[in-house]
C-alpha atoms as a PDB file:
ATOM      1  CA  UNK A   1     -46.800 -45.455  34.479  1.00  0.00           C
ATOM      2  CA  UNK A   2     -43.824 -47.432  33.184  1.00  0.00           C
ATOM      3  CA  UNK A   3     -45.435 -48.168  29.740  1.00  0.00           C
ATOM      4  CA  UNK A   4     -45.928 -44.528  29.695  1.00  0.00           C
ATOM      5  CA  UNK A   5     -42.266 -43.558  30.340  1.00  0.00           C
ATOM      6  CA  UNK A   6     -41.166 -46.579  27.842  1.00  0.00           C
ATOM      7  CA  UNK A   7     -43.128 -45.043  25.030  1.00  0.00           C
ATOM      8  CA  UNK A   8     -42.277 -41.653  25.991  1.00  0.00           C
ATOM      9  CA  UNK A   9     -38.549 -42.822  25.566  1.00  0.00           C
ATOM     10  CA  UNK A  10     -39.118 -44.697  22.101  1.00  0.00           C
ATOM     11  CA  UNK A  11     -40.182 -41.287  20.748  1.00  0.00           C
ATOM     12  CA  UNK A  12     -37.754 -38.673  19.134  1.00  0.00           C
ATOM     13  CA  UNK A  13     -35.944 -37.880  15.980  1.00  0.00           C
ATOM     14  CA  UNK A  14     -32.274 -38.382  17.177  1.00  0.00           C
ATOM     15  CA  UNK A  15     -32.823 -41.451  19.710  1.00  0.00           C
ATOM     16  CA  UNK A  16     -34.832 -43.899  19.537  1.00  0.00           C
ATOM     17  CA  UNK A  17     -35.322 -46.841  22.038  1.00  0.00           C
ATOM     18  CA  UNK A  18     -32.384 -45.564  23.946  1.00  0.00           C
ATOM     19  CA  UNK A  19     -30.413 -46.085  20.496  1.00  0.00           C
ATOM     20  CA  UNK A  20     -28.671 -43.135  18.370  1.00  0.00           C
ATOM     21  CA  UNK A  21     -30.149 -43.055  15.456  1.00  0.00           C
ATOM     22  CA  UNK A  22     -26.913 -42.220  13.349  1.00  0.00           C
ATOM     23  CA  UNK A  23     -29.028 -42.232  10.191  1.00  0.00           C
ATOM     24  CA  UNK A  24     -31.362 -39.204  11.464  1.00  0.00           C
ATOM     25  CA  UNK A  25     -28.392 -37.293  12.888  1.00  0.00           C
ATOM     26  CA  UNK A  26     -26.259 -37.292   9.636  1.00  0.00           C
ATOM     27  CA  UNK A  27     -29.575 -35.657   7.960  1.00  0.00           C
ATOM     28  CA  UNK A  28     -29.475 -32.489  11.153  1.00  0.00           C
ATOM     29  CA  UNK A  29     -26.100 -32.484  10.885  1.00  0.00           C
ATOM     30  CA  UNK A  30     -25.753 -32.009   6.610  1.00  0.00           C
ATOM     31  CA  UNK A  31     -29.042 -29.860   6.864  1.00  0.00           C
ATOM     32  CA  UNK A  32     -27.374 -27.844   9.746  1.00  0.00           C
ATOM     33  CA  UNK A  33     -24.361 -27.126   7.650  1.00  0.00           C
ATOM     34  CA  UNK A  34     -25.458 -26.443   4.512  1.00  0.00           C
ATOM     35  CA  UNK A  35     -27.810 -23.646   6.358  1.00  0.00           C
ATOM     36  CA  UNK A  36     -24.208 -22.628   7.778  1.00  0.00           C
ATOM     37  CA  UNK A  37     -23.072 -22.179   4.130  1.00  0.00           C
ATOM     38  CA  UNK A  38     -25.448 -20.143   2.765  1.00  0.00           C
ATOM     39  CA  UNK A  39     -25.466 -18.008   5.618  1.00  0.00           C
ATOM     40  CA  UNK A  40     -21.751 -17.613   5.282  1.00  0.00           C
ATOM     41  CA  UNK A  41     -22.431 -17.402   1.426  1.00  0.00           C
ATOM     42  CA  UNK A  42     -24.729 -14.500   1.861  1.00  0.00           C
ATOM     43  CA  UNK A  43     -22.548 -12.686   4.100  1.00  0.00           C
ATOM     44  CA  UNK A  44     -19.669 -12.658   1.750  1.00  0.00           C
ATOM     45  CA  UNK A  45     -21.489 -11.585  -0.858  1.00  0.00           C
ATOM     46  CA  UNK A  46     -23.045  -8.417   1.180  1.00  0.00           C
ATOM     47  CA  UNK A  47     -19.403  -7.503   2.126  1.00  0.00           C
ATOM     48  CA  UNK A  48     -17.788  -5.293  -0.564  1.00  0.00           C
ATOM     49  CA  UNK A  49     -14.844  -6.863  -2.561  1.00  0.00           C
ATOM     50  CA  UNK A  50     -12.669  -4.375  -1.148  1.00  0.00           C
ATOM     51  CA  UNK A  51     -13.286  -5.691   2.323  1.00  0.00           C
ATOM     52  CA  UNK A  52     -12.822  -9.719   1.291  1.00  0.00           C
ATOM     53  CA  UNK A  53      -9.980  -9.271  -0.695  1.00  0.00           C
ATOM     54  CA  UNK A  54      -7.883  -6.246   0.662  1.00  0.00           C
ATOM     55  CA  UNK A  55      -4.366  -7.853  -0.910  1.00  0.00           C
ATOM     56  CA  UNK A  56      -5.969  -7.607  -4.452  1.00  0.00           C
ATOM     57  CA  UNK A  57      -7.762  -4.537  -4.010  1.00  0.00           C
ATOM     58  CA  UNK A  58      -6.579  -2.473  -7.020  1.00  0.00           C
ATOM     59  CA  UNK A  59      -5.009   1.358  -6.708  1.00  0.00           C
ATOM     60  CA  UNK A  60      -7.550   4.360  -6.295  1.00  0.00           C
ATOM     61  CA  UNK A  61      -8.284   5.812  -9.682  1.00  0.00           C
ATOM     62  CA  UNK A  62      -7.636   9.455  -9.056  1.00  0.00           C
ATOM     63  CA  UNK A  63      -9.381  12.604 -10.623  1.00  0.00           C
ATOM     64  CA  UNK A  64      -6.741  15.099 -12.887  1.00  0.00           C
ATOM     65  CA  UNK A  65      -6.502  17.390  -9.883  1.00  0.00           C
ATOM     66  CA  UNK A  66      -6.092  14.412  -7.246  1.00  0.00           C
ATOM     67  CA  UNK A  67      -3.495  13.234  -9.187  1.00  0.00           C
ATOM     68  CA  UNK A  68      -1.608  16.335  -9.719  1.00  0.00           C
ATOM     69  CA  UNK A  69      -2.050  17.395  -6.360  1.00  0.00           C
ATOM     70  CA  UNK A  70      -0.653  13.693  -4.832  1.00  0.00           C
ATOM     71  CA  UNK A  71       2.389  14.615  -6.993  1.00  0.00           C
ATOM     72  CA  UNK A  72       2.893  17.760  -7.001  1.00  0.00           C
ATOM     73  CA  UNK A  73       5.139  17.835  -3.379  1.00  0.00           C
ATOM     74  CA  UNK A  74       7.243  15.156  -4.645  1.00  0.00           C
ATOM     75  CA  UNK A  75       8.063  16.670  -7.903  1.00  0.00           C
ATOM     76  CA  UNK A  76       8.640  19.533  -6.089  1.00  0.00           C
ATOM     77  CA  UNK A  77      11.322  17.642  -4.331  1.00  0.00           C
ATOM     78  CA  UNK A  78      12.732  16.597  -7.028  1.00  0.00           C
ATOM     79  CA  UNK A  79      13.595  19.882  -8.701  1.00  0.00           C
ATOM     80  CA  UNK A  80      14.758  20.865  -5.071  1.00  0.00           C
ATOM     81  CA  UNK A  81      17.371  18.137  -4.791  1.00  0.00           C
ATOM     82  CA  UNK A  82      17.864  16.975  -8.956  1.00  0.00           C
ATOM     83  CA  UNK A  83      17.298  20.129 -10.480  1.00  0.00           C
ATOM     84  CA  UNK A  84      14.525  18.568 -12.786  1.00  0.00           C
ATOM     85  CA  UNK A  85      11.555  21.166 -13.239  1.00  0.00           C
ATOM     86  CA  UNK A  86       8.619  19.927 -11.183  1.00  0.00           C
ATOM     87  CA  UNK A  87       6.583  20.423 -14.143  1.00  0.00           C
ATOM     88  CA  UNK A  88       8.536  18.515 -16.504  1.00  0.00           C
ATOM     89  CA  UNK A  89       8.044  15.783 -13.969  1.00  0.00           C
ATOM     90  CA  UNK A  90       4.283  15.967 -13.263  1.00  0.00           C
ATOM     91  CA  UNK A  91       4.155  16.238 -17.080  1.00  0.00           C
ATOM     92  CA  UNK A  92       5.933  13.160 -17.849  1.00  0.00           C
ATOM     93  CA  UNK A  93       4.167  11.277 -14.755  1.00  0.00           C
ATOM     94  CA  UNK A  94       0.909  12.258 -16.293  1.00  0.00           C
ATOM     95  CA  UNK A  95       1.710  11.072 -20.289  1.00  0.00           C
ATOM     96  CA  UNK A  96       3.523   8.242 -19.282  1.00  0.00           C
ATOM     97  CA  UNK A  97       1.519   6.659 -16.880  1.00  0.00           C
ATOM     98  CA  UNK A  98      -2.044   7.844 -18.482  1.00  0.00           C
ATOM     99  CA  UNK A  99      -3.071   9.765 -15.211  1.00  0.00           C
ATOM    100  CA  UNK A 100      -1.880   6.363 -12.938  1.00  0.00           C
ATOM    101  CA  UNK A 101      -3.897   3.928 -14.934  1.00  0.00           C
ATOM    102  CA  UNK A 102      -0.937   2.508 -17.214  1.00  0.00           C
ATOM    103  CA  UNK A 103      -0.306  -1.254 -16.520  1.00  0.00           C
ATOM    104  CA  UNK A 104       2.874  -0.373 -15.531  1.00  0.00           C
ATOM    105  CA  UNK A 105       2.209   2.278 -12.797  1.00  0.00           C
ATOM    106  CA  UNK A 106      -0.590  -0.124 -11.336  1.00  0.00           C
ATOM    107  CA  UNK A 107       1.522  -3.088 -11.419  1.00  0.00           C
ATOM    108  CA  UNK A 108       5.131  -1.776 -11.153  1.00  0.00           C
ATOM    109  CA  UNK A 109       4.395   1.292  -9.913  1.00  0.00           C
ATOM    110  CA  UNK A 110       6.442   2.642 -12.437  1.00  0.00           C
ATOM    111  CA  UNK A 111       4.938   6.347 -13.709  1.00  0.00           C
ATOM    112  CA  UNK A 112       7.800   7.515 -16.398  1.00  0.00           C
ATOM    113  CA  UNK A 113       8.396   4.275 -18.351  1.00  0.00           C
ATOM    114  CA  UNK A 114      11.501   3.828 -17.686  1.00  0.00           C
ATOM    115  CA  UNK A 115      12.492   0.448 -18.728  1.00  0.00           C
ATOM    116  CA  UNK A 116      15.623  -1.994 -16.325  1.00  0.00           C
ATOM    117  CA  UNK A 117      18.765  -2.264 -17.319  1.00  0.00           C
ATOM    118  CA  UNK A 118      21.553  -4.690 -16.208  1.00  0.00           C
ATOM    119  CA  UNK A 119      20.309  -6.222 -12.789  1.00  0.00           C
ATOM    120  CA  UNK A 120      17.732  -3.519 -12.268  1.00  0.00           C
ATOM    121  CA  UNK A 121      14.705  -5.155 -11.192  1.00  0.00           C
ATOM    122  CA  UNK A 122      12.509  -5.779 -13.834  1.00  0.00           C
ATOM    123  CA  UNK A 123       9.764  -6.842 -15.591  1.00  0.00           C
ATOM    124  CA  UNK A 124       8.179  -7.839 -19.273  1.00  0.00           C
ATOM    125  CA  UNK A 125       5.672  -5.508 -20.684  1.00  0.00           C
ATOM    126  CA  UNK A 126       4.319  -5.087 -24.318  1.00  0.00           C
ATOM    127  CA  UNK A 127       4.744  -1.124 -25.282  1.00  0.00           C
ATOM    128  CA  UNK A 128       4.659   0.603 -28.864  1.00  0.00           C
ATOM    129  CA  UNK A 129       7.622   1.665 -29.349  1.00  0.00           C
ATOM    130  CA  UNK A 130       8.044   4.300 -32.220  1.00  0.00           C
ATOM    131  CA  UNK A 131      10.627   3.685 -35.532  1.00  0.00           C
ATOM    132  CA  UNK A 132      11.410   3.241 -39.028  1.00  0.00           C
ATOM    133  CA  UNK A 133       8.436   5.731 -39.342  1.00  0.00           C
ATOM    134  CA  UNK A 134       5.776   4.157 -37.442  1.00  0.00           C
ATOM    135  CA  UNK A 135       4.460   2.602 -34.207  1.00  0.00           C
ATOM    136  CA  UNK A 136       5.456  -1.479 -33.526  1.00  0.00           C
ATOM    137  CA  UNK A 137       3.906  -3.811 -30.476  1.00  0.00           C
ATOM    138  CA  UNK A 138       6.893  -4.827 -28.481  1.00  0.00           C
ATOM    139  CA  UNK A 139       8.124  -6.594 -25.317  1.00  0.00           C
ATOM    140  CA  UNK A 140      10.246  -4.307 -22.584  1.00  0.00           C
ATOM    141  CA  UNK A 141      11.784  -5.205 -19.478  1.00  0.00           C
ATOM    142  CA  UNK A 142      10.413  -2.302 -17.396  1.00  0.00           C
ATOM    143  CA  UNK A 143      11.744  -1.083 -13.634  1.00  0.00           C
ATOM    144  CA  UNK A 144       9.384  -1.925 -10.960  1.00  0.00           C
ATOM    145  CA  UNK A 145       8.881   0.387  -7.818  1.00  0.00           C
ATOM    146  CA  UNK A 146       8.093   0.070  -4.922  1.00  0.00           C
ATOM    147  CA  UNK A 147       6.277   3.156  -4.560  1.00  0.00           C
ATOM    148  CA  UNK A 148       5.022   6.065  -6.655  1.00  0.00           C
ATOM    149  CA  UNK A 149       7.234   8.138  -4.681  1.00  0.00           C
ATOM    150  CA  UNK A 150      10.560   5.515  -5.618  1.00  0.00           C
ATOM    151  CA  UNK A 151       9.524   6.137  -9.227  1.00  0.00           C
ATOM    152  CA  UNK A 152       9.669   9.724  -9.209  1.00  0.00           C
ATOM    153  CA  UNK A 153      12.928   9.768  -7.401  1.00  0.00           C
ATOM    154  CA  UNK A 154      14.301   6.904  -9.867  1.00  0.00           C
ATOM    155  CA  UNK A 155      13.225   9.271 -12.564  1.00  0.00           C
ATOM    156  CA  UNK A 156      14.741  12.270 -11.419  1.00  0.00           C
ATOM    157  CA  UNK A 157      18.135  10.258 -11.063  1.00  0.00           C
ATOM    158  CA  UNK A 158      18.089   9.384 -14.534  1.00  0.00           C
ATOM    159  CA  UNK A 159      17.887  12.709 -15.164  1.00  0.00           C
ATOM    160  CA  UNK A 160      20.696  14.237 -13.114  1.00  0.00           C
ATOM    161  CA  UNK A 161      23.195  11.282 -13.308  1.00  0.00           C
ATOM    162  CA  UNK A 162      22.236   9.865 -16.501  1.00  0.00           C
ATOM    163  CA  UNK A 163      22.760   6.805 -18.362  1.00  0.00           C
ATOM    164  CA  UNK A 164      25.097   3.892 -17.454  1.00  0.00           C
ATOM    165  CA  UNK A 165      27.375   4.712 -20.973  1.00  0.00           C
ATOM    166  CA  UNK A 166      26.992   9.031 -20.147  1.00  0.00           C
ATOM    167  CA  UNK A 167      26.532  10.512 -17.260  1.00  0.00           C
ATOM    168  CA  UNK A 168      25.663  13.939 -18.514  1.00  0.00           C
ATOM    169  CA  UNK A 169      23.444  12.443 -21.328  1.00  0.00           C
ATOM    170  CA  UNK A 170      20.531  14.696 -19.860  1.00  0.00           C
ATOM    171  CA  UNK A 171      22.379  17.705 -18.868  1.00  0.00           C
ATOM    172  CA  UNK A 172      19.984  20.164 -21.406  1.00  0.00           C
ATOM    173  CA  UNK A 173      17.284  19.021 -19.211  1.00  0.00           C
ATOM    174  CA  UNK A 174      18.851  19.675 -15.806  1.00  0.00           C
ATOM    175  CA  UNK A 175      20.411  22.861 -16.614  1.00  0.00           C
ATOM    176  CA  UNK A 176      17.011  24.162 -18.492  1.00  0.00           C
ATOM    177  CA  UNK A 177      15.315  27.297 -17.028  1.00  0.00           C
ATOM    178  CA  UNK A 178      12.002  26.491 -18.739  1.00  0.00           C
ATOM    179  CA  UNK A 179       9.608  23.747 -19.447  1.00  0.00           C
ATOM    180  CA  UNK A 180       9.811  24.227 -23.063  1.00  0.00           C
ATOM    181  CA  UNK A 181      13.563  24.127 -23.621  1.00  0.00           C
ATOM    182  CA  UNK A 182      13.398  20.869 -21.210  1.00  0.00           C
ATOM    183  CA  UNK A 183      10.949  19.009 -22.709  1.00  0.00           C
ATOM    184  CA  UNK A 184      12.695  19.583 -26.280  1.00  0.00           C
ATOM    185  CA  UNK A 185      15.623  18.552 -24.690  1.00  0.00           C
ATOM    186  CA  UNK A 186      14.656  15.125 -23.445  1.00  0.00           C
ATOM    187  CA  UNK A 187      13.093  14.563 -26.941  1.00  0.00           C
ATOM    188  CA  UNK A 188      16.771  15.710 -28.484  1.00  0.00           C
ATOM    189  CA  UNK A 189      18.510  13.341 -25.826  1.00  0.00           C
ATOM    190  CA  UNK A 190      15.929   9.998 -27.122  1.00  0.00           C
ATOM    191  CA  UNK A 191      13.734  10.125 -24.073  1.00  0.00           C
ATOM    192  CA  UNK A 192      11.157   8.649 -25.662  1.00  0.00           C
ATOM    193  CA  UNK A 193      10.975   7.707 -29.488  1.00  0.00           C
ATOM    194  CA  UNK A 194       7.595   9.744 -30.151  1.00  0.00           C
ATOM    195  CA  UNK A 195       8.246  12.543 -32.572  1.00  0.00           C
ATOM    196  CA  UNK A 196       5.434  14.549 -30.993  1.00  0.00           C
ATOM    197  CA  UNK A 197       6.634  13.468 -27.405  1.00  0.00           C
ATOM    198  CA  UNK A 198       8.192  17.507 -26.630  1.00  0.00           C
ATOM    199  CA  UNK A 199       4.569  19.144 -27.797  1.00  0.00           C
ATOM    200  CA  UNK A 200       2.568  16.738 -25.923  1.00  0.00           C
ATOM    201  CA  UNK A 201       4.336  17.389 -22.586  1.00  0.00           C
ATOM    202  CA  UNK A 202       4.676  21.162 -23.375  1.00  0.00           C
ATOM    203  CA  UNK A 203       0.221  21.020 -23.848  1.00  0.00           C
ATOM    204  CA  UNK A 204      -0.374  19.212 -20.879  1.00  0.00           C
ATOM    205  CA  UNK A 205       1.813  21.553 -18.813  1.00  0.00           C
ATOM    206  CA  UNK A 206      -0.229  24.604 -20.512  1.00  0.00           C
ATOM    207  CA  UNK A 207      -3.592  23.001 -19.902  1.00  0.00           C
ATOM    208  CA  UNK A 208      -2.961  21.982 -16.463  1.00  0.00           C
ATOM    209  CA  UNK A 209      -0.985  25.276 -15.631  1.00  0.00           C
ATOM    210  CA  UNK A 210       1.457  22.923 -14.197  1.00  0.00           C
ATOM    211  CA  UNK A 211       4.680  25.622 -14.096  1.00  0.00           C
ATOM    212  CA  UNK A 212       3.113  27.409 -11.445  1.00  0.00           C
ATOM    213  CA  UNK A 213       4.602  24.342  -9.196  1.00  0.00           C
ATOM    214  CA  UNK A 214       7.808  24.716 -10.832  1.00  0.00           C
ATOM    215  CA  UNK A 215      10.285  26.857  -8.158  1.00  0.00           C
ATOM    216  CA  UNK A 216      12.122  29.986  -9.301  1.00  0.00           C
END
């Protein structure tokens, strides 16, 4: 019975003789993790990015109507308390921004363009910028948001308090009655330095029916 027991002990992977056999156990323990990996590996991989990497996850593309409609109540706001027509706004948000998809709204958060000025935080983009009779590539410090909602109130400041150098610089735009006269008025106060910048937010309202969130 004892050479029985004595051979059943010398048998086995992991010991051996009553001795570890440290060779044998490094192979379980490498095969055992790299099974560990690809599990893990697998996992990740059936998890959608949006789950894994929640910090980088980009900003919901949203339809034309979801779009409006998320900012229609703030615009609406802001003709309530600035005076500036909610559809000049919306109009503006929408050309600027290209419907939320801009660099600068998904980065900066920043719908309207509106570059930083003095210690205004701030940040480098390339923009076309139009003169001399065409359209040039160039570099802009623009303001960064933290919200949609703090661009769109930034915005409508502009507008009511103006610029740094004149405070009633947009004063046609504030006082005007209908989205038309505004939007000519921001072109006539160098808004923007598109020629066709007054038409293109006065087509977009029309297509969009966007006065009908404008309050009387």
């Amino acid at each position: 019975m004892a050479k029985k027991r004595r051979a059943s002990q010398s048998n086995g992977i992991l010991i051996k003789n009553q001795q570890i056999q440290w060779v044998n156990l490094l192979i379980v323990i490498i095969v055992i993790g790299g099974l560990g990996m690809a599990i893990r590996s697998k996992f990740v991989a059936d998890v959608p990015a949006t789950a894994v990497q929640t910090k980088r996850a980009k900003p919901t593309v949203l339809s034309h109507p979801a779009f409006i409609k998320k900012l229609a109540p703030d615009a609406q706001q802001m003709q309530t308390k600035y005076h500036v027509l909610a559809s000049i706004s919306l109009s503006q948000a929408i050309l600027e921004s290209n419907w939320g998809r801009s660099a600068n709204a998904r980065q900066n958060n920043n719908l309207f363009g509106v570059k930083a000025t003095g210690q205004e935080k701030g940040k480098l983009m390339a923009t076309k910028e139009f003169h001399d009779g065409a359209y040039h590539q160039e570099k802009q410090r623009f303001r960064v948001y933290d919200s949609w909602h703090a661009s769109m109130v930034g915005h409508a400041r502009k507008l009511a308090y103006g610029t740094p150098w004149d405070s009633k610089h947009y004063q046609a735009v504030i006082q005007a009655t209908d989205y038309q006269t505004a939007a000519v008025a921001l072109v006539n106060a160098g808004y923007a330095t598109d020629p066709a910048y007054a038409q293109k937010l006065i087509n977009i309202i029309q297509k969009y029916d966007l006065q009908r969130y404008d309050k009387k």
